[in-house]
N, C-alpha and C. Protein backbone atom coordinates (compact mmCIF):
# COMPACT_ATOMS: atom_id res chain seq x y z
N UNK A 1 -170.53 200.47 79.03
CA UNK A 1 -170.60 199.50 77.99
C UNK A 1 -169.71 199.97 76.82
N UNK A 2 -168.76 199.28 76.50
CA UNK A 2 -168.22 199.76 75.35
C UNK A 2 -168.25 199.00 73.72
N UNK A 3 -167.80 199.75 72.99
CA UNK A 3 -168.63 199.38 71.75
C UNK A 3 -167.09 199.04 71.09
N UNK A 4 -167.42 198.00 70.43
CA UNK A 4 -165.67 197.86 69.09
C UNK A 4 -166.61 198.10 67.64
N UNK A 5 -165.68 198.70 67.20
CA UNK A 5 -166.03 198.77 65.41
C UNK A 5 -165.21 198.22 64.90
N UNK A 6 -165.77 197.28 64.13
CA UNK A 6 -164.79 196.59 62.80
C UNK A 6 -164.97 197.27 61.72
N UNK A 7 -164.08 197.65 61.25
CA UNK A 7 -164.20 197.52 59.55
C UNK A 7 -163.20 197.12 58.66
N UNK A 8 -164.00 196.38 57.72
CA UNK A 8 -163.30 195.14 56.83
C UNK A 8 -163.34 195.99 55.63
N UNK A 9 -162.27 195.55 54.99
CA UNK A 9 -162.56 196.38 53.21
C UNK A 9 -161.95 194.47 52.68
N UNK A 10 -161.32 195.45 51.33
CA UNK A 10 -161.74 194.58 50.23
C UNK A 10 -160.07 193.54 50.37
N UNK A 11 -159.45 194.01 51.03
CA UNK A 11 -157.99 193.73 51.09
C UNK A 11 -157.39 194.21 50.83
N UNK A 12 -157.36 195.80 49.77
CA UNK A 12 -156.55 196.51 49.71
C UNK A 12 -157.21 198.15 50.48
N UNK A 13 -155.95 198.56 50.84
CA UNK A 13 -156.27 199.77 51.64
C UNK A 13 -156.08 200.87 50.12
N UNK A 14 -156.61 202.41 50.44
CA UNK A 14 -156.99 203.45 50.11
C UNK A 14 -155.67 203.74 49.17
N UNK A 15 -154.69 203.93 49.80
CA UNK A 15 -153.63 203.99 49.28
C UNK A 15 -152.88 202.92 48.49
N UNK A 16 -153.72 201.99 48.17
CA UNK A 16 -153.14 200.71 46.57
C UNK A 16 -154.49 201.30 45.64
N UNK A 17 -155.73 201.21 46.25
CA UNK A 17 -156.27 201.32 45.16
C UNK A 17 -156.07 202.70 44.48
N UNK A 18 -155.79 203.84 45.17
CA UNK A 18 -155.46 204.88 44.37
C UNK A 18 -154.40 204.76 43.29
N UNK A 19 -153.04 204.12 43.87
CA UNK A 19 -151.78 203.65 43.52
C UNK A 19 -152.17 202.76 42.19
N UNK A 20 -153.43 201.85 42.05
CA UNK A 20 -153.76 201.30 41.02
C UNK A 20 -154.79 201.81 39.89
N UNK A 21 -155.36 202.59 40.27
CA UNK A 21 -155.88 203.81 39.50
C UNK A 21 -155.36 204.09 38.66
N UNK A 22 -154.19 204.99 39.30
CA UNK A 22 -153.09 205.72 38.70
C UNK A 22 -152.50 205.38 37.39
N UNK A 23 -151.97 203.83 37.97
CA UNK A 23 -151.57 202.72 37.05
C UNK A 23 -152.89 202.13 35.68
N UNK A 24 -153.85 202.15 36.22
CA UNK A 24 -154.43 202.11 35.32
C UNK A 24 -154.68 203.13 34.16
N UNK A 25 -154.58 204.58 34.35
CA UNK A 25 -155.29 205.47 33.70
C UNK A 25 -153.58 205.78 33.23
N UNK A 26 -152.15 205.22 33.41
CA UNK A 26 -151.26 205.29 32.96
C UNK A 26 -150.79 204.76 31.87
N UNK A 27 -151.66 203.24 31.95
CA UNK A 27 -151.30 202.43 31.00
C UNK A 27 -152.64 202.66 29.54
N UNK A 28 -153.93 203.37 29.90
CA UNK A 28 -154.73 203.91 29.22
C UNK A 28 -154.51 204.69 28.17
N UNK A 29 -153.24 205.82 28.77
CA UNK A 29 -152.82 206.91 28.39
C UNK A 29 -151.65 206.32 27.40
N UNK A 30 -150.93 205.42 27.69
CA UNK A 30 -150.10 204.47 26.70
C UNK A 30 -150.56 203.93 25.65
N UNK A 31 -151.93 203.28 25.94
CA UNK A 31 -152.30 203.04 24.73
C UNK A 31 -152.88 203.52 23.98
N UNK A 32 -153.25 204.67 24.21
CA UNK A 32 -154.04 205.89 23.05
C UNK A 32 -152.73 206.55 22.54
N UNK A 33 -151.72 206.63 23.41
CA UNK A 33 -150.48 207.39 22.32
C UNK A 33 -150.20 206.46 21.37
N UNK A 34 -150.32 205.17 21.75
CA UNK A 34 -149.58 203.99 20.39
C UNK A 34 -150.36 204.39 19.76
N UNK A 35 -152.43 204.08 19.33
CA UNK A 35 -152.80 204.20 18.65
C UNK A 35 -152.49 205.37 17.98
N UNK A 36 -152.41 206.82 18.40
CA UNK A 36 -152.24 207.73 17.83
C UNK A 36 -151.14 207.70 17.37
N UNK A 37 -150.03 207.18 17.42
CA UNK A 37 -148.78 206.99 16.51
C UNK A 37 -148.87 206.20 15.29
N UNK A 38 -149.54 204.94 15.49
CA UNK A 38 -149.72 204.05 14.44
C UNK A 38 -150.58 204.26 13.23
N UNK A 39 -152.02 205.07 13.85
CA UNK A 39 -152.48 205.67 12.60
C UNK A 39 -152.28 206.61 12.12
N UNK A 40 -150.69 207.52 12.56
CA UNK A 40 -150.69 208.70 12.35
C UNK A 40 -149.81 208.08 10.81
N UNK A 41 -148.57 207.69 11.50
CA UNK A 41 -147.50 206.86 10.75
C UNK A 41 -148.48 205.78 9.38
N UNK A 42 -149.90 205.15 9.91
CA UNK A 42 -150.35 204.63 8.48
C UNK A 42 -151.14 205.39 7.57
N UNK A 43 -151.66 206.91 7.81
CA UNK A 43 -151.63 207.82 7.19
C UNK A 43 -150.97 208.91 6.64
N UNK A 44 -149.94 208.83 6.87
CA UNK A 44 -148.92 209.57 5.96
C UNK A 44 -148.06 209.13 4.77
N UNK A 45 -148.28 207.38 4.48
CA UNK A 45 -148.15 206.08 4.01
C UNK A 45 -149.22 206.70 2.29
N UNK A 46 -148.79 206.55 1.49
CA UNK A 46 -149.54 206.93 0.03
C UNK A 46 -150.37 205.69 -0.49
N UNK A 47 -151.47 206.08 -1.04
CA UNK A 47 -152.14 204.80 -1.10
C UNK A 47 -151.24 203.76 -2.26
N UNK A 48 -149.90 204.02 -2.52
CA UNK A 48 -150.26 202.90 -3.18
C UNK A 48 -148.43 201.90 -2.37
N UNK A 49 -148.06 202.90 -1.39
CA UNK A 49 -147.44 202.16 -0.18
C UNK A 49 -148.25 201.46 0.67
N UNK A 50 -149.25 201.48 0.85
CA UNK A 50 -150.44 200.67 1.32
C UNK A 50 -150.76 199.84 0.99
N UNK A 51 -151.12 199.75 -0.56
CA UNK A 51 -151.23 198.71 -1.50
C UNK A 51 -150.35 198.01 -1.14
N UNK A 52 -148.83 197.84 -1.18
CA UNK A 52 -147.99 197.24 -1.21
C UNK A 52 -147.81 196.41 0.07
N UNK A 53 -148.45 196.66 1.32
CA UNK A 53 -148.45 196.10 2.26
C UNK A 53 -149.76 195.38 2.77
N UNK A 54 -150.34 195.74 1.59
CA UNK A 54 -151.61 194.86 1.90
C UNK A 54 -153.03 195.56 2.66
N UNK A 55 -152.68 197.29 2.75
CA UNK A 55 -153.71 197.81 3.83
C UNK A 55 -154.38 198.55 2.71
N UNK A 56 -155.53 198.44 3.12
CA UNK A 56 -156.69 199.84 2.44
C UNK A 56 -156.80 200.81 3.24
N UNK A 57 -156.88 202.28 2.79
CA UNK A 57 -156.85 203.39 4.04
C UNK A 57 -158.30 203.25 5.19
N UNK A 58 -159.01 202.18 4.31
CA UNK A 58 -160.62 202.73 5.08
C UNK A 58 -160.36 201.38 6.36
N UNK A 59 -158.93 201.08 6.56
CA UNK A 59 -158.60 200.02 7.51
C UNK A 59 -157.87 200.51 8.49
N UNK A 60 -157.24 201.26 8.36
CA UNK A 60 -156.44 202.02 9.03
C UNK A 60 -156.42 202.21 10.35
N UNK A 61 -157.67 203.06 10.55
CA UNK A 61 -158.35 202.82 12.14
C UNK A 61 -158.63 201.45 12.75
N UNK A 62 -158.70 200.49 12.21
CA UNK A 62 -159.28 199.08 13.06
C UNK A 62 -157.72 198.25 13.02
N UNK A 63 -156.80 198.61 12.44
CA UNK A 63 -155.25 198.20 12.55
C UNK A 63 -154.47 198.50 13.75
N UNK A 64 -154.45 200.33 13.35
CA UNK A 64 -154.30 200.97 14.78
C UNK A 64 -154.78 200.98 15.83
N UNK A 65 -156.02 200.87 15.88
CA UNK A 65 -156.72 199.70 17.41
C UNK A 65 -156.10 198.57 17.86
N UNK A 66 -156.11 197.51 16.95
CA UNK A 66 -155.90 196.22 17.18
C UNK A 66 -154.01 196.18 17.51
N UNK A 67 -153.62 197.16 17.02
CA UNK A 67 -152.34 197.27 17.44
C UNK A 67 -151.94 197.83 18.71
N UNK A 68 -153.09 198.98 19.36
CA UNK A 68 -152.83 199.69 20.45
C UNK A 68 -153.23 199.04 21.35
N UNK A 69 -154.56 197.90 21.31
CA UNK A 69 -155.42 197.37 22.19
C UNK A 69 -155.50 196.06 21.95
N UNK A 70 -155.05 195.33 21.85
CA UNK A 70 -155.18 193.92 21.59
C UNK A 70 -153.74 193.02 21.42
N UNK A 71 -152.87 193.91 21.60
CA UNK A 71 -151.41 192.94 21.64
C UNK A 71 -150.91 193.20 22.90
């Protein structure tokens, strides 16, 4: 008597989803360097170059987010 085994996955084989992993934790790694550039660059900015552009320092962090993660 012989036996067949199926096995079904998800549609992608072992080697995409790793391949998309990768890609993911690549583009992760992209966007924590922007943030870390953007609030580095809006803290070195004097508060009253800030002023002038309209930012308060206690904003700084939710700019550099919205800039790293949301565009």
């Amino acid at each position: 008597m012989a036996h067949a085994l199926n096995i079904t996955h998800g549609g992608l084989n072992l080697t995409a989803r790793i391949r998309d992993l990768i890609d993911c934790i690549k583009r992760a790694n992209a966007r924590a360097r922007e943030y870390s550039k953007t609030y580095s660059e809006l803290q070195r900015l004097s508060d009253r170059e800030l002023n002038d552009i309209g930012i308060r320092r206690c904003d700084i962090a939710d700019i550099a987010r919205e800039h790293a993660y949301c565009s």
